[in-house]
PDB file of N, CA and C in Angstrom:
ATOM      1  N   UNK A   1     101.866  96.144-127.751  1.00  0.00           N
ATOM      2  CA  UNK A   1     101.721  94.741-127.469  1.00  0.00           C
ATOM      3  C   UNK A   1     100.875  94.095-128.564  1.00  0.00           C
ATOM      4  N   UNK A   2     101.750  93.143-128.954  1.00  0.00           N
ATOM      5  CA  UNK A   2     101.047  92.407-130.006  1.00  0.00           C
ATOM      6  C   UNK A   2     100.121  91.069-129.659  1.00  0.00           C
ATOM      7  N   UNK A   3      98.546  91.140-130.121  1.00  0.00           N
ATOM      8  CA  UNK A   3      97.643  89.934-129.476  1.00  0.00           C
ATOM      9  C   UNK A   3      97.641  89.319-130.922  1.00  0.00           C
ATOM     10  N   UNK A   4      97.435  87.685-130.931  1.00  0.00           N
ATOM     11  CA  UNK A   4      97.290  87.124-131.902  1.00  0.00           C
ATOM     12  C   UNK A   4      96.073  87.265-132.073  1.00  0.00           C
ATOM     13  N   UNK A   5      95.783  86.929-133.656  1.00  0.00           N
ATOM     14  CA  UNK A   5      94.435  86.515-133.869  1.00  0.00           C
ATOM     15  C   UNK A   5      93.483  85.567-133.543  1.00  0.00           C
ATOM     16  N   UNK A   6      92.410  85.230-132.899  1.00  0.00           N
ATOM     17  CA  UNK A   6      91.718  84.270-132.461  1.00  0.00           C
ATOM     18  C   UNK A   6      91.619  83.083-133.569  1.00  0.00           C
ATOM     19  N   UNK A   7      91.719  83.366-135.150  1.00  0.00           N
ATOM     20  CA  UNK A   7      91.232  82.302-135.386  1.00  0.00           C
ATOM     21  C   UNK A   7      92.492  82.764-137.016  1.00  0.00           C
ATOM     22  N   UNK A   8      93.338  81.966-137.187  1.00  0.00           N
ATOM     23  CA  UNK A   8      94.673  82.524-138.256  1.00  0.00           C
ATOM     24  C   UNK A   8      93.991  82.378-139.323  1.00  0.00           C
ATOM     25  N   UNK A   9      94.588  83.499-140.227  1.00  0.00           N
ATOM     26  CA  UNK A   9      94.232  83.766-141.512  1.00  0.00           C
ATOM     27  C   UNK A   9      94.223  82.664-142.680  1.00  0.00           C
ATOM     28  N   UNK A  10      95.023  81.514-142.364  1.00  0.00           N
ATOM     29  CA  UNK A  10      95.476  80.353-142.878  1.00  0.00           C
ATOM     30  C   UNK A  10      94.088  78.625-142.800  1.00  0.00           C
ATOM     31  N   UNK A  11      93.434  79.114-141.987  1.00  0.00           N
ATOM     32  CA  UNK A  11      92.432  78.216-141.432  1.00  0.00           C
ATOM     33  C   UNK A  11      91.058  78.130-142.323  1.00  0.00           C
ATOM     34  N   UNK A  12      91.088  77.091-142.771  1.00  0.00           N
ATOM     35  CA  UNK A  12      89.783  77.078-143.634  1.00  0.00           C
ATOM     36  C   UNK A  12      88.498  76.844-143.090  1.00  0.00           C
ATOM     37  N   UNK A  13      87.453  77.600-143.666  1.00  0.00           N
ATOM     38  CA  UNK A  13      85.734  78.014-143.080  1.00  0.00           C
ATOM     39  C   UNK A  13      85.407  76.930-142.740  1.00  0.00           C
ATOM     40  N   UNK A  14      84.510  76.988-141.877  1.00  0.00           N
ATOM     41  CA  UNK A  14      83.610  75.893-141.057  1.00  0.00           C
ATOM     42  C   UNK A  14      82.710  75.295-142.169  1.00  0.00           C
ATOM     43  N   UNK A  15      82.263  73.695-142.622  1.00  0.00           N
ATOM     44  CA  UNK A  15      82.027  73.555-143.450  1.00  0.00           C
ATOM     45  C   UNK A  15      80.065  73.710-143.374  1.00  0.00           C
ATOM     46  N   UNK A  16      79.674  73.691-143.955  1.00  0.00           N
ATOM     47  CA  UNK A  16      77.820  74.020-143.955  1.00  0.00           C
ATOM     48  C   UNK A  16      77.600  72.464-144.260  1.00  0.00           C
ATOM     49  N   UNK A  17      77.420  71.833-143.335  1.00  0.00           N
ATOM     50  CA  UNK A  17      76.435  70.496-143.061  1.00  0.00           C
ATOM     51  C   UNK A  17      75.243  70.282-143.119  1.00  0.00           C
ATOM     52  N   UNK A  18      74.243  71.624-143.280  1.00  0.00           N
ATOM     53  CA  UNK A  18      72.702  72.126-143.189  1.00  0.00           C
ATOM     54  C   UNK A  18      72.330  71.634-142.035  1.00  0.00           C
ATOM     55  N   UNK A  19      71.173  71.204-141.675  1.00  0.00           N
ATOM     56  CA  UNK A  19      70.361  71.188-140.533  1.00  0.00           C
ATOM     57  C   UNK A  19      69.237  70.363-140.524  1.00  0.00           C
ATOM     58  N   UNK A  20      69.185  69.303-139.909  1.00  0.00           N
ATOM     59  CA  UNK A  20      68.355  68.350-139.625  1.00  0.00           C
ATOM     60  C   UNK A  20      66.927  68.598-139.399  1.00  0.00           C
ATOM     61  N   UNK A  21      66.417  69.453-139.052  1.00  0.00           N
ATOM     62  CA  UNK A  21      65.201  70.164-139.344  1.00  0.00           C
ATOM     63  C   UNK A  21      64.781  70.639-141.141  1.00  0.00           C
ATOM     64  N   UNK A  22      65.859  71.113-141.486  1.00  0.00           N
ATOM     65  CA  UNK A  22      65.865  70.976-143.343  1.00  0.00           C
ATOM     66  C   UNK A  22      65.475  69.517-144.048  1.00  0.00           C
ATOM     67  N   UNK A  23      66.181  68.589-143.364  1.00  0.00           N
ATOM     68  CA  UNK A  23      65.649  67.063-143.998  1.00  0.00           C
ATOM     69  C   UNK A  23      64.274  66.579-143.641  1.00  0.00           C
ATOM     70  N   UNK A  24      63.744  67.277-142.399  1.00  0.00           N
ATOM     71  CA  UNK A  24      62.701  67.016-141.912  1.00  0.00           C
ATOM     72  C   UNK A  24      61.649  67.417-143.041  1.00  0.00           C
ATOM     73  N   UNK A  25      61.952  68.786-142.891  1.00  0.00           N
ATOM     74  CA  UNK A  25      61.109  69.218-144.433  1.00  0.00           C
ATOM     75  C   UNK A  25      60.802  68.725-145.890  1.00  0.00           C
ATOM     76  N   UNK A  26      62.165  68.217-145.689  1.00  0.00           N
ATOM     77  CA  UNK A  26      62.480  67.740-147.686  1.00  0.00           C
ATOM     78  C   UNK A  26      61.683  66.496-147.083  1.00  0.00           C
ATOM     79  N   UNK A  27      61.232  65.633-146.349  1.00  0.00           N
ATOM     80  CA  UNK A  27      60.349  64.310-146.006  1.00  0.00           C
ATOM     81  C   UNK A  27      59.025  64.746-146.240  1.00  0.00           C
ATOM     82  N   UNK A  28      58.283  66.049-145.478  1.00  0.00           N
ATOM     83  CA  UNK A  28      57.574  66.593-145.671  1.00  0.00           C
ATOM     84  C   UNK A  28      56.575  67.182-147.327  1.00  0.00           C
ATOM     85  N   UNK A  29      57.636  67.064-147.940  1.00  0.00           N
ATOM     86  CA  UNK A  29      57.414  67.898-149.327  1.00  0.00           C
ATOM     87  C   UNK A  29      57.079  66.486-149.904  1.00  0.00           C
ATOM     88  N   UNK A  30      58.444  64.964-149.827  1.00  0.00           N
ATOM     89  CA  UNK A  30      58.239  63.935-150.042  1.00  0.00           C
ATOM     90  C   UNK A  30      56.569  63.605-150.237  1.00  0.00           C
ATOM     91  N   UNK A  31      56.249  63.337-149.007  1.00  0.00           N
ATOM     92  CA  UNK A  31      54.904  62.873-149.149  1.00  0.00           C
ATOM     93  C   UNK A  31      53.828  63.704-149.220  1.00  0.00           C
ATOM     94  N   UNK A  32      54.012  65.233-149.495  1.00  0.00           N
ATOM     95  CA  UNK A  32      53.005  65.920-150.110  1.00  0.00           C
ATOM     96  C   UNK A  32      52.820  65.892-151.257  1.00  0.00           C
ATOM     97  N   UNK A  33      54.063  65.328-152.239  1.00  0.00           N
ATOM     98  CA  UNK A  33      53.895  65.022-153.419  1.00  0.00           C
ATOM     99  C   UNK A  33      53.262  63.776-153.892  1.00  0.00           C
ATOM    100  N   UNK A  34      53.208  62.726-152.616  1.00  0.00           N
ATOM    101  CA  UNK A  34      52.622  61.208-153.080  1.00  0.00           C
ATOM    102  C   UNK A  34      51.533  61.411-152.570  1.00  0.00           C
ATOM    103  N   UNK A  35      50.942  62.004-151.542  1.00  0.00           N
ATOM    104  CA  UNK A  35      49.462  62.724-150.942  1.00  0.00           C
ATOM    105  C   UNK A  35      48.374  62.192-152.022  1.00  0.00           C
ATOM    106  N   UNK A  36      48.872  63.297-153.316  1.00  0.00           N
ATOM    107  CA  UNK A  36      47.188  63.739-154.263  1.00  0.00           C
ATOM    108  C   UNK A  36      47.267  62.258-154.530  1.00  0.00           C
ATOM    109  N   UNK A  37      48.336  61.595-155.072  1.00  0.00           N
ATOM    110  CA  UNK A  37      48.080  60.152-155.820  1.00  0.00           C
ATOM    111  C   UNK A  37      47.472  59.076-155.263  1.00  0.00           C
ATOM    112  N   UNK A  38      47.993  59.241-153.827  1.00  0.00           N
ATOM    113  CA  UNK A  38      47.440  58.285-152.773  1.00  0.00           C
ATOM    114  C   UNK A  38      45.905  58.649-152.485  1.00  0.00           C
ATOM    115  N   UNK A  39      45.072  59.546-152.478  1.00  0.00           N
ATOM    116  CA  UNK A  39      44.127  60.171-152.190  1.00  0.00           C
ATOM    117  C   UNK A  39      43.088  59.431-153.996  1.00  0.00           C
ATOM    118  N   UNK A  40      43.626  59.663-155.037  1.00  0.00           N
ATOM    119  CA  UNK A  40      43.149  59.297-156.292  1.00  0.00           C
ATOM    120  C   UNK A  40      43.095  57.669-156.036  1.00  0.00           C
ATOM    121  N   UNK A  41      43.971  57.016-155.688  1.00  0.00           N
ATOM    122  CA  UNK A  41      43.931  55.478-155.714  1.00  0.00           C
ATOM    123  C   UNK A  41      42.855  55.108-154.615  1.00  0.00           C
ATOM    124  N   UNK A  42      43.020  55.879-153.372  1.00  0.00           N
ATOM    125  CA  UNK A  42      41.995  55.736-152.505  1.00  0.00           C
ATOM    126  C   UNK A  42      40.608  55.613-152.755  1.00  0.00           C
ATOM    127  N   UNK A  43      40.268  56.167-153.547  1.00  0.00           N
ATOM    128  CA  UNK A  43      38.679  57.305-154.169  1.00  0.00           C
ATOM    129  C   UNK A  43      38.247  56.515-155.158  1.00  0.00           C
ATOM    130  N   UNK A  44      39.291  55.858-155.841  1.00  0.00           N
ATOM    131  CA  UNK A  44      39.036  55.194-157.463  1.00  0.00           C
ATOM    132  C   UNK A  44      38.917  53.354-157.106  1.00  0.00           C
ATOM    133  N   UNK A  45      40.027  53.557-156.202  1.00  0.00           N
ATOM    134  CA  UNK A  45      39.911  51.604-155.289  1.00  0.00           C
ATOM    135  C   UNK A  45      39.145  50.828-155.516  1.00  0.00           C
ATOM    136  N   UNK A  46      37.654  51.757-154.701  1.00  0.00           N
ATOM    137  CA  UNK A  46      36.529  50.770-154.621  1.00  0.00           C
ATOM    138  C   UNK A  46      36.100  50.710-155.389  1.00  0.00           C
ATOM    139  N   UNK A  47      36.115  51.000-156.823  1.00  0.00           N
ATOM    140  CA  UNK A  47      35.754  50.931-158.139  1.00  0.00           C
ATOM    141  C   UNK A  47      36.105  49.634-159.089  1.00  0.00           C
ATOM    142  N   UNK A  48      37.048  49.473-158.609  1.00  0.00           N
ATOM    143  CA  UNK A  48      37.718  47.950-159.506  1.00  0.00           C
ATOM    144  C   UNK A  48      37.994  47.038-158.356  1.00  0.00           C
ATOM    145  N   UNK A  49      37.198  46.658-157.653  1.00  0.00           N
ATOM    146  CA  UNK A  49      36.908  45.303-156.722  1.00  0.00           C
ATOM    147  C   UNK A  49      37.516  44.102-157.615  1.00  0.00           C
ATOM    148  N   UNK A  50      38.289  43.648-157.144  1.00  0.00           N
ATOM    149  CA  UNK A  50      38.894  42.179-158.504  1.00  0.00           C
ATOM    150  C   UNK A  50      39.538  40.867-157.526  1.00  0.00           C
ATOM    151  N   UNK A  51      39.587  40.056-158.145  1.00  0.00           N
ATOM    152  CA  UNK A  51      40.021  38.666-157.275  1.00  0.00           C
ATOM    153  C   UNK A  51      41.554  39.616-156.919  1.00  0.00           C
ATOM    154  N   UNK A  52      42.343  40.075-157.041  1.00  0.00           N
ATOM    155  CA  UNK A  52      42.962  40.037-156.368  1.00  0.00           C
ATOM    156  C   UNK A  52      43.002  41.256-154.820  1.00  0.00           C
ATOM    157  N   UNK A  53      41.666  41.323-154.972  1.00  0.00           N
ATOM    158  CA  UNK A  53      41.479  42.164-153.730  1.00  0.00           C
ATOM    159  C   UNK A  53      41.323  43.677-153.496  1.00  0.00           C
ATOM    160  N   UNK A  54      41.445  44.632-152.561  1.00  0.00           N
ATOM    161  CA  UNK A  54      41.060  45.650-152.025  1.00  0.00           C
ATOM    162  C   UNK A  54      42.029  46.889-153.150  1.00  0.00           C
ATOM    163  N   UNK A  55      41.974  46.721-154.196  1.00  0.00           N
ATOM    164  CA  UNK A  55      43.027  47.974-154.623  1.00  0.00           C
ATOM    165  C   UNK A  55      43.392  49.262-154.163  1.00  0.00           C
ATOM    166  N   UNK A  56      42.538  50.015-153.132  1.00  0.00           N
ATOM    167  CA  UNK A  56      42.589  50.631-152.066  1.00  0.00           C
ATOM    168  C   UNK A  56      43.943  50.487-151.608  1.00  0.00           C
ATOM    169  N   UNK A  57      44.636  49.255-151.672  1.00  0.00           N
ATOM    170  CA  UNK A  57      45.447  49.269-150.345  1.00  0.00           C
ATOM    171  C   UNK A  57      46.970  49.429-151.241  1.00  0.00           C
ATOM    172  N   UNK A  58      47.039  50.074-152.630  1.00  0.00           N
ATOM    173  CA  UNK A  58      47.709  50.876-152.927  1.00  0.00           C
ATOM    174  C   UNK A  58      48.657  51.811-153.091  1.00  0.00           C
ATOM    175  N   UNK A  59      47.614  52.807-152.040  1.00  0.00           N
ATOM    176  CA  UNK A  59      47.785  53.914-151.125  1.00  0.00           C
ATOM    177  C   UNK A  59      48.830  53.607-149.762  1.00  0.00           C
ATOM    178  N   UNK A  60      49.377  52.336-149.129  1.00  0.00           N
ATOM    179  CA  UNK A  60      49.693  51.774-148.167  1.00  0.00           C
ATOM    180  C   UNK A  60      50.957  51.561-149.248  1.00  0.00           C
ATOM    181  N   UNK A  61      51.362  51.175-150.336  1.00  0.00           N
ATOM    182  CA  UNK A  61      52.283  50.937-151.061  1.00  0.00           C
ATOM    183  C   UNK A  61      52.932  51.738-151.415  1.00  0.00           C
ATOM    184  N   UNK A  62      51.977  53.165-151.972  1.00  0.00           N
ATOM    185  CA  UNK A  62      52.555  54.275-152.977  1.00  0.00           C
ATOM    186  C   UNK A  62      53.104  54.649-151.678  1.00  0.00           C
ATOM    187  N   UNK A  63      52.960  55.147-150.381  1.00  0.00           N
ATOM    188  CA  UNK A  63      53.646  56.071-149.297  1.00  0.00           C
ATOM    189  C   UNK A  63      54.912  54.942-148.673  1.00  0.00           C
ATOM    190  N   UNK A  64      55.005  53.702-149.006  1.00  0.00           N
ATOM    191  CA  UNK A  64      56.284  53.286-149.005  1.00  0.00           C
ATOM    192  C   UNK A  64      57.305  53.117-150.496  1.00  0.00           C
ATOM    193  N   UNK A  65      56.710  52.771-151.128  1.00  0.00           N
ATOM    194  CA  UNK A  65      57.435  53.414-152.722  1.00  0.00           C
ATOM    195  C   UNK A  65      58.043  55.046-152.460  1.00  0.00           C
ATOM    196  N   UNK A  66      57.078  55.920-152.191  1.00  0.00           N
ATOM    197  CA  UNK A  66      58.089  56.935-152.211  1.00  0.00           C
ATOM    198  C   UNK A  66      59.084  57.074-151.388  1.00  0.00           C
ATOM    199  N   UNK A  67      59.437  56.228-150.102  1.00  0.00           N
ATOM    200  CA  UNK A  67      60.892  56.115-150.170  1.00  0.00           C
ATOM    201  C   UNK A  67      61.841  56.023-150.680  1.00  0.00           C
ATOM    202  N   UNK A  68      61.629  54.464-151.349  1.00  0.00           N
ATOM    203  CA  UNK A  68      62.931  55.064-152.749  1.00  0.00           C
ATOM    204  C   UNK A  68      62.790  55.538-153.852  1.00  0.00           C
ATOM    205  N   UNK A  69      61.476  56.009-154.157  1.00  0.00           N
ATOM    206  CA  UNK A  69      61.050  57.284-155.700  1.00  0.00           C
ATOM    207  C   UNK A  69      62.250  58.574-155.208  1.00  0.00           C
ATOM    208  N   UNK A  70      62.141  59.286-153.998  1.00  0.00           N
ATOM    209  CA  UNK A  70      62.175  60.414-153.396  1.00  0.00           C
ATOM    210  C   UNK A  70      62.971  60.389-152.650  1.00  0.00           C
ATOM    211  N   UNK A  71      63.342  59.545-151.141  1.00  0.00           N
ATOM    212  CA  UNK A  71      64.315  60.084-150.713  1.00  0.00           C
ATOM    213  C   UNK A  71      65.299  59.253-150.970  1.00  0.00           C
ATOM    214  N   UNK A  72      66.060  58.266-151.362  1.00  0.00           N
ATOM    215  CA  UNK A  72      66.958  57.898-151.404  1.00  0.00           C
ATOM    216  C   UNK A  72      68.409  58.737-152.347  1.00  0.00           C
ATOM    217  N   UNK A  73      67.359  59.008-153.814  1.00  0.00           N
ATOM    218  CA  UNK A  73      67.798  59.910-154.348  1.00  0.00           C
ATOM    219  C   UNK A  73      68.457  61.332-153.984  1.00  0.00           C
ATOM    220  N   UNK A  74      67.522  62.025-153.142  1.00  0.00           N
ATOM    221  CA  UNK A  74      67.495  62.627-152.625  1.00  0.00           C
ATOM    222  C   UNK A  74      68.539  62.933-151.508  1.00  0.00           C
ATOM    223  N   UNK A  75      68.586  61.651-150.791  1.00  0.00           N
ATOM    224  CA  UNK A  75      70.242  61.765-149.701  1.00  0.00           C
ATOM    225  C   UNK A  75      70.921  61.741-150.412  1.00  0.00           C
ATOM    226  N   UNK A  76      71.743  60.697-151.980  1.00  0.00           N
ATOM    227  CA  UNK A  76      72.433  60.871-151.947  1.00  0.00           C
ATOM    228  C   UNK A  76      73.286  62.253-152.884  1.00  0.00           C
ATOM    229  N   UNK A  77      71.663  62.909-153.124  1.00  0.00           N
ATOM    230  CA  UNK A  77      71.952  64.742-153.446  1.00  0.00           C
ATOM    231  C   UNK A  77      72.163  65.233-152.563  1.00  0.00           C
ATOM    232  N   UNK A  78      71.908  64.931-152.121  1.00  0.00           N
ATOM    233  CA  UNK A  78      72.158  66.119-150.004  1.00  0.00           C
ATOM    234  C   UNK A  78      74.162  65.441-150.025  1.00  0.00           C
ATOM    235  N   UNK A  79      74.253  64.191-149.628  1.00  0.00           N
ATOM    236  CA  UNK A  79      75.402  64.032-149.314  1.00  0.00           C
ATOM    237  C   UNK A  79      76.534  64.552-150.352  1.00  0.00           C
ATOM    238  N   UNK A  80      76.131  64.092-151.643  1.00  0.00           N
ATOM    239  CA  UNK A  80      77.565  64.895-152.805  1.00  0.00           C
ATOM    240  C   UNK A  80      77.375  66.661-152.685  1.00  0.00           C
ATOM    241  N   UNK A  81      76.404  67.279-152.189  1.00  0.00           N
ATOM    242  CA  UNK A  81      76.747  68.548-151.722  1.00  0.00           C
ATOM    243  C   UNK A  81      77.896  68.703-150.166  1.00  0.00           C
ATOM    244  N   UNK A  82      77.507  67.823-149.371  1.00  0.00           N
ATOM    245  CA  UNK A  82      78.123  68.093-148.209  1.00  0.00           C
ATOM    246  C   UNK A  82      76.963  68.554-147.200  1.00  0.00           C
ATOM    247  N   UNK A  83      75.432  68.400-147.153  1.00  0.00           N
ATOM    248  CA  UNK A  83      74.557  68.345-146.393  1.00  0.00           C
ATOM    249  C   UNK A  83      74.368  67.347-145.835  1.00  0.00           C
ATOM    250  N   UNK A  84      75.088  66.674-144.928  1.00  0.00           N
ATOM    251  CA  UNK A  84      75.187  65.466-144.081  1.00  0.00           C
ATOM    252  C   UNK A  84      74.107  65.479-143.290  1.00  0.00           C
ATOM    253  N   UNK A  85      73.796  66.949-142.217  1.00  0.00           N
ATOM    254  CA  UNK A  85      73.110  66.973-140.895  1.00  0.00           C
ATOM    255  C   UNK A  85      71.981  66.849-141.996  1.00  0.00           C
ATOM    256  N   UNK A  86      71.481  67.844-142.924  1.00  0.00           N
ATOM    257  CA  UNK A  86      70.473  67.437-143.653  1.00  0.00           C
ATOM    258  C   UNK A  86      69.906  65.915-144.059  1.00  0.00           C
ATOM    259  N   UNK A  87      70.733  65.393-144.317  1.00  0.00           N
ATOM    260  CA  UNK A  87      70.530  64.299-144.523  1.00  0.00           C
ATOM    261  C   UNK A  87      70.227  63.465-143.809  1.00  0.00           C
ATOM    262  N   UNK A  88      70.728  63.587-142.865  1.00  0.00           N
ATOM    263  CA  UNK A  88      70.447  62.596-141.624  1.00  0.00           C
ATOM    264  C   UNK A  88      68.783  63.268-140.916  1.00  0.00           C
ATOM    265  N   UNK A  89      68.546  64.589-141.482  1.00  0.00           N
ATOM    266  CA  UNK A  89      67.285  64.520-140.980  1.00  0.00           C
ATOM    267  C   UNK A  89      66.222  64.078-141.677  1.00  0.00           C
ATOM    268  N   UNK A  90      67.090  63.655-142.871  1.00  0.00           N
ATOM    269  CA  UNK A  90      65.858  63.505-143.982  1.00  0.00           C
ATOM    270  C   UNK A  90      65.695  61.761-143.608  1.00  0.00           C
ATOM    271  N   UNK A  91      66.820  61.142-143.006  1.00  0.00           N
ATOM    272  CA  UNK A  91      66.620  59.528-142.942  1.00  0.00           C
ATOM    273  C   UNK A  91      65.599  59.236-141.838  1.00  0.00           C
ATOM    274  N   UNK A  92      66.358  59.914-140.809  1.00  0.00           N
ATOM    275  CA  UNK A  92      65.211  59.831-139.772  1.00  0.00           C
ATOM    276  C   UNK A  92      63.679  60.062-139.964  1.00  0.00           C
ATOM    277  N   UNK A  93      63.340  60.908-139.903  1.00  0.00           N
ATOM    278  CA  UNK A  93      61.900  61.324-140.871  1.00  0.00           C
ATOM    279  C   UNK A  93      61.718  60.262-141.606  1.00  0.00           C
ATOM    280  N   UNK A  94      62.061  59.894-142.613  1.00  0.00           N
ATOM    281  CA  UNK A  94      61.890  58.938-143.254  1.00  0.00           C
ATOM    282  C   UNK A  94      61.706  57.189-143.017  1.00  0.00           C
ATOM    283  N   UNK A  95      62.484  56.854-141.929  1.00  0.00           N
ATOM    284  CA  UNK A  95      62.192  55.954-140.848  1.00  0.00           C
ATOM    285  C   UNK A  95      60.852  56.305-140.389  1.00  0.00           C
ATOM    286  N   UNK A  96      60.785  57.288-139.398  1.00  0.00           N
ATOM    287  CA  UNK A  96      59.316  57.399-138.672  1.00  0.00           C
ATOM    288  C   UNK A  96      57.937  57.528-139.747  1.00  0.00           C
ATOM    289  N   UNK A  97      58.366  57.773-141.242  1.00  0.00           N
ATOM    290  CA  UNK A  97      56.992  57.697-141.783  1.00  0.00           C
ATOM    291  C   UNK A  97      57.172  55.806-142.446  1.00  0.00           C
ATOM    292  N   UNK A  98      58.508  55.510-142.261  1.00  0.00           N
ATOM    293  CA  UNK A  98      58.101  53.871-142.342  1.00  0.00           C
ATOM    294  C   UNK A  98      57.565  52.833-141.088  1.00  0.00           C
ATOM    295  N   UNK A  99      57.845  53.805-140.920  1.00  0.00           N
ATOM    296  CA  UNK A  99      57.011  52.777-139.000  1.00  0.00           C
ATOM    297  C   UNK A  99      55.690  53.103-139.011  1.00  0.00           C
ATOM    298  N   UNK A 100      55.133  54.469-139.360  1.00  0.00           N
ATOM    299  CA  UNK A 100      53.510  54.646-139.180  1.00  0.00           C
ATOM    300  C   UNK A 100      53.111  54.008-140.719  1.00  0.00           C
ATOM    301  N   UNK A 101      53.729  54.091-141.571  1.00  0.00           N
ATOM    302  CA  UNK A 101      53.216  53.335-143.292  1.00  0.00           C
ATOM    303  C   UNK A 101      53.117  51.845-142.070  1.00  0.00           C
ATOM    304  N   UNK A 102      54.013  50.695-142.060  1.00  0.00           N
ATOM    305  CA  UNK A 102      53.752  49.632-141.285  1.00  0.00           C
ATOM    306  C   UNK A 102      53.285  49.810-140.186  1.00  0.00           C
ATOM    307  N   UNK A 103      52.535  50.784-139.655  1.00  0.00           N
ATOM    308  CA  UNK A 103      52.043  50.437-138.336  1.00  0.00           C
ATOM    309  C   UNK A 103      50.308  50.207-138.653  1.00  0.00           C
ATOM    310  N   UNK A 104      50.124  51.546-139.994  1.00  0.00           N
ATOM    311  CA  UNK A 104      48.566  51.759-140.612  1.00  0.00           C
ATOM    312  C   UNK A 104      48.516  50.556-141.061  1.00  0.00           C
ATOM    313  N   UNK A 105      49.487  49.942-142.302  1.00  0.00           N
ATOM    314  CA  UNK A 105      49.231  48.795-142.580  1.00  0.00           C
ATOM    315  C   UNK A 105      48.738  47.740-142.439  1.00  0.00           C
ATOM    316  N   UNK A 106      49.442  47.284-140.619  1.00  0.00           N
ATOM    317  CA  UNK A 106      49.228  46.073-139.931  1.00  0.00           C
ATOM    318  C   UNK A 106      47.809  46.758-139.559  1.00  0.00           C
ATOM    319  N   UNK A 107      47.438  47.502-139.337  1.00  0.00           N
ATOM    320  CA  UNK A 107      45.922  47.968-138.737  1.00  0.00           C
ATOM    321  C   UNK A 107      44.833  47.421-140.023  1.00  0.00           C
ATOM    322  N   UNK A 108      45.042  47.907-141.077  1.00  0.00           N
ATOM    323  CA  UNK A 108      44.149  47.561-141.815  1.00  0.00           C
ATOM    324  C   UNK A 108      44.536  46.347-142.253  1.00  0.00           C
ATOM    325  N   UNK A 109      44.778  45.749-141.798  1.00  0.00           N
ATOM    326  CA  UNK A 109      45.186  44.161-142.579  1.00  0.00           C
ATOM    327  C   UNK A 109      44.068  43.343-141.294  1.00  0.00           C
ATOM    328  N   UNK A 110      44.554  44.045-140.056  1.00  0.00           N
ATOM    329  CA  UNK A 110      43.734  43.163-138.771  1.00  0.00           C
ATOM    330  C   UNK A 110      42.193  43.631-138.934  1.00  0.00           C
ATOM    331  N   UNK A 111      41.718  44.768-139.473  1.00  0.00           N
ATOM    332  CA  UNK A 111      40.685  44.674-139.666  1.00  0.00           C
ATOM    333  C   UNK A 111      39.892  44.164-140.614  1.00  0.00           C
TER     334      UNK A 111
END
């Protein structure tokens, strides 16, 4: 008795989309790389006090700049591979560190 094969020899591989926890990371690495700079502008800020204000607040700029320094680029390297789920974890992530960048923001602006 002849059983077919579950899955025919003719059928092409399941494609590798990566994993949304992977984009999470590549966000992660993102702003460990803008970290030291943001930390230097922080430290150096109160040093050049000038009419146009708090240079400190920089640091509130550079961690939204590296959105599009870093990931934009970045998705659309993930997507011409075919890392979609990756990608989509890297947007998300990337959203939630633009909501806490504008959330710190509006905080130090009210204070």
């Amino acid at each position: 008795m002849n059983t077919p094969d579950p899955i025919p020899p003719s059928s092409p591989a399941p494609s590798d989309r990566g994993y949304w926890g992977a984009g999470v990371a590549w966000m992660f690495a993102c702003v460990a790389m803008v970290a030291p700079l943001g930390f230097v502008v922080a430290v150096i800020g109160p040093l050049f006090n000038s009419e146009l204000g708090y240079a400190g607040i920089g640091v509130w700029v550079l961690f939204g700049l590296s959105q599009f320094v870093f990931v934009i680029p970045l998705v659309i390297w993930l997507h011409r591979r075919g890392k979609r789920d990756t990608a989509l974890g890297l947007w998300i992530s990337a959203g939630v560190v633009l909501l806490l960048n504008g959330a710190c923001s509006g905080l130090m602006v009210a204070l």
